[in-house]
Protein backbone atom coordinates (compact mmCIF):
# COMPACT_ATOMS: atom_id res chain seq x y z
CA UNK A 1 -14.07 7.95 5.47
CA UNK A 2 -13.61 4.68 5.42
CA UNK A 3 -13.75 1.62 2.92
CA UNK A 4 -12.96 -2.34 2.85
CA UNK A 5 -13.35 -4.67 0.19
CA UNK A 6 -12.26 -8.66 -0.36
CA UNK A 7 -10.42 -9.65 -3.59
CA UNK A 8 -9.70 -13.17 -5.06
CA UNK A 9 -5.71 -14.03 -4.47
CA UNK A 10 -5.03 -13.87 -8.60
CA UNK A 11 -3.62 -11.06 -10.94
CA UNK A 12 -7.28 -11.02 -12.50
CA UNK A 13 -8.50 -9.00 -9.42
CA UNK A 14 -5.77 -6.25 -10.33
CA UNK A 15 -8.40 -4.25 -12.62
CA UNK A 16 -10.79 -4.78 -9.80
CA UNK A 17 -8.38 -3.08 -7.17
CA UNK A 18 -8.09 -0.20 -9.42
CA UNK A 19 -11.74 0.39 -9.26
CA UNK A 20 -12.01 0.10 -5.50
CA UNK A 21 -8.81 3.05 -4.79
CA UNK A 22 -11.02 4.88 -7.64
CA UNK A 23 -14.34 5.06 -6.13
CA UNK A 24 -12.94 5.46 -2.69
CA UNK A 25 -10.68 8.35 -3.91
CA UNK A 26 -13.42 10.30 -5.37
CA UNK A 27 -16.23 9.45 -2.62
CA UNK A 28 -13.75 10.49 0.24
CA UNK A 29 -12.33 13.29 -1.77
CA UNK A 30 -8.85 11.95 -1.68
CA UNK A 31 -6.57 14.49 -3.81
CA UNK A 32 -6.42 12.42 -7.15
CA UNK A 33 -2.64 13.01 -7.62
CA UNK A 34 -2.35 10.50 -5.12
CA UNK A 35 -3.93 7.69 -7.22
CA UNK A 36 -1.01 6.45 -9.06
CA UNK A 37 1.27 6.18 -6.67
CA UNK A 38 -1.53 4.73 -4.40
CA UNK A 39 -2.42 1.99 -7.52
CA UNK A 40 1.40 1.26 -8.28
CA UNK A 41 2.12 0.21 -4.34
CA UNK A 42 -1.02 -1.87 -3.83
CA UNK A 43 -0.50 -3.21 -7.13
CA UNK A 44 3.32 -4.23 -6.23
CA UNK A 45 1.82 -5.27 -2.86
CA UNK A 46 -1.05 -7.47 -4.29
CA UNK A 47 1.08 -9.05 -6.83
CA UNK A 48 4.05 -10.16 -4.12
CA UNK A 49 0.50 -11.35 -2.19
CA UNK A 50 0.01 -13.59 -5.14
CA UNK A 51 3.13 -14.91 -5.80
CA UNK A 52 4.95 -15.11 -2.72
CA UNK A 53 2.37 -16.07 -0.70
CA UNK A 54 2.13 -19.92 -2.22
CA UNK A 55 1.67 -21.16 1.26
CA UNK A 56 -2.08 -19.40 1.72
CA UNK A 57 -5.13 -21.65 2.14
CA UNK A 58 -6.70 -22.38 -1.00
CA UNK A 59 -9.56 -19.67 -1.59
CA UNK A 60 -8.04 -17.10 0.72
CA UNK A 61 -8.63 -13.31 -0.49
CA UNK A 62 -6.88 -10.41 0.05
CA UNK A 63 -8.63 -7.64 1.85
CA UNK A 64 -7.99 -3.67 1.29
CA UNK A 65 -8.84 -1.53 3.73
CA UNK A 66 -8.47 2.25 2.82
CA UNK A 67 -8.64 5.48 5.19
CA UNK A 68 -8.51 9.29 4.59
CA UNK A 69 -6.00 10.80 6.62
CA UNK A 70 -4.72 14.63 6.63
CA UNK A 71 -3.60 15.72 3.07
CA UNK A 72 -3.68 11.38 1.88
CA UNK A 73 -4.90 8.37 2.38
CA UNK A 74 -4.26 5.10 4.69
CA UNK A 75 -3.79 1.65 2.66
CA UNK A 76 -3.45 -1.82 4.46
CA UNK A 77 -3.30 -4.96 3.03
CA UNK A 78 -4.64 -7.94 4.75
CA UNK A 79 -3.47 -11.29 3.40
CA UNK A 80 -5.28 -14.39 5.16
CA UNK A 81 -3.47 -18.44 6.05
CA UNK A 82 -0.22 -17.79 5.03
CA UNK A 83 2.98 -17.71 7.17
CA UNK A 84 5.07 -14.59 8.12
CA UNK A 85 7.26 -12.29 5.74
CA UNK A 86 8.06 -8.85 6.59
CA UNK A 87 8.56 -6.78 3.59
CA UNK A 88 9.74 -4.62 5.45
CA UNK A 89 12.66 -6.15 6.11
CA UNK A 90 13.79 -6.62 2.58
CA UNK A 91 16.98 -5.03 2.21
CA UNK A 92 17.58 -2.55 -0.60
CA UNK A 93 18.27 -3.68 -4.03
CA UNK A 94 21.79 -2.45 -4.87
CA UNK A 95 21.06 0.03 -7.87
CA UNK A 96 24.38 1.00 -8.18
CA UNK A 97 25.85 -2.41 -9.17
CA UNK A 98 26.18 -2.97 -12.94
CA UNK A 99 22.73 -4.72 -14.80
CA UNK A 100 24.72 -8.06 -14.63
CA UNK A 101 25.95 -8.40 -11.28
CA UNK A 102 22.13 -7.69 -9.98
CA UNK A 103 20.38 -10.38 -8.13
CA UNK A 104 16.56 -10.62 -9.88
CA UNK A 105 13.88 -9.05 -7.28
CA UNK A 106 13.42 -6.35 -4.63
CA UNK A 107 13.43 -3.53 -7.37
CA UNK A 108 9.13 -3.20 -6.13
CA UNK A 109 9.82 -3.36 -2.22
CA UNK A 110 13.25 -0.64 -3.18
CA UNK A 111 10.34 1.75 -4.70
CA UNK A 112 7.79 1.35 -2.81
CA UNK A 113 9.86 2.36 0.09
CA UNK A 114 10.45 5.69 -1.90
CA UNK A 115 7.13 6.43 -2.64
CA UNK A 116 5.23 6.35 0.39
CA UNK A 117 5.38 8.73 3.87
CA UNK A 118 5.69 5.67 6.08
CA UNK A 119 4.74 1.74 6.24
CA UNK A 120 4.65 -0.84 8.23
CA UNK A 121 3.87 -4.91 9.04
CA UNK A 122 2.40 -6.55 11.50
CA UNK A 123 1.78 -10.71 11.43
CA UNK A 124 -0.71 -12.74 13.37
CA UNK A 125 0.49 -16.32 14.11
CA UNK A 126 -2.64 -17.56 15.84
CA UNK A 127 -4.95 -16.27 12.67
CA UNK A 128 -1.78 -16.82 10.04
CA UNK A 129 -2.41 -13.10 8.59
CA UNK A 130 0.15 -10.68 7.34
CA UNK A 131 -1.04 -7.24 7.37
CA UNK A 132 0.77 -4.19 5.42
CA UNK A 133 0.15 -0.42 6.18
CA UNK A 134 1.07 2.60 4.07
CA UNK A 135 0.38 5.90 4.15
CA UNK A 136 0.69 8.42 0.98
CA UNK A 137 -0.51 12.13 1.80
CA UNK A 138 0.79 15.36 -0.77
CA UNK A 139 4.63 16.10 0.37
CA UNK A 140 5.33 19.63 1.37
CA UNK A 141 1.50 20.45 1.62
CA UNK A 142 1.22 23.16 4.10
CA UNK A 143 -0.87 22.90 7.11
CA UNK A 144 -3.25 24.93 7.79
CA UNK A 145 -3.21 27.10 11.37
CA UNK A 146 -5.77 28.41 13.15
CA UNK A 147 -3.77 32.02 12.44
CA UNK A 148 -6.07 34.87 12.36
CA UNK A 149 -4.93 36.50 8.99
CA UNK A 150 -4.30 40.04 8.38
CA UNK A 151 -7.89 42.09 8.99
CA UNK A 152 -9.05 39.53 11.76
CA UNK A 153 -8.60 39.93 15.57
């Protein structure tokens, strides 16, 4: 199943997000103890969208589209006129420093990148978009094989 929806570039659209990965969790039967980790990375996402992304055309959205995969769920993040930036290119923050000799940032990108199976980018500069794919499926849930089990054959 799939699902895509539009939202305004602004932090008032967050609430809205959280209804669209919601709905699409429960219509696609998504396992719901995916959701918050699913809610906290688009949120982080969204959020950098909004901030960072000060060079968008006025009145650009943000569009979602979401996937089920195998044991999860697909995310990607569409954000329209704005130039490139590969967040996946932000190095690490440095957690082991001491508090004070931290540089402010990166702490979202650092978790995110802990949080999810994989993720990637991908920028067009002829339609100025920057697109961001994750994917978050249960760790360590078996897979099922096409074993006949004891009684069969």
């Amino acid at each position: 199943m799939n699902a895509t929806q539009a939202f305004a570039r602004g932090f008032e659209s967050i609430a809205r997000i959280f209804e669209f990965t919601s709905e699409f969790f429960a219509r696609a039967g998504v396992d719901p103890r995916l959701l918050p980790t699913v809610d906290l990375v688009v949120e982080e996402l969204f959020t950098n969208m909004v901030k960072y992304g000060a060079a968008a055309d006025p009145g650009t959205e943000v569009r979602i589209d979401m996937a089920s995969v195998e044991g999860g769920v697909e995310v990607c993040l569409t954000d329209f006129g704005v130039e490139p930036f590969d967040v996946t290119q932000v190095p690490d923050a440095d957690t082991n420093l001491p508090i004070e000799q931290r540089r402010p940032g990166g702490l979202g990108l650092h978790l995110i990148r802990r949080l999810v199976d994989s993720w990637g980018y991908e920028h067009s500069r002829e339609r100025r978009e920057n697109r961001i794919t994750f994917r978050k499926t249960l760790a360590g849930q078996p897979v099922p094989e096409n074993k006949p089990t004891q009684g069969e054959a």
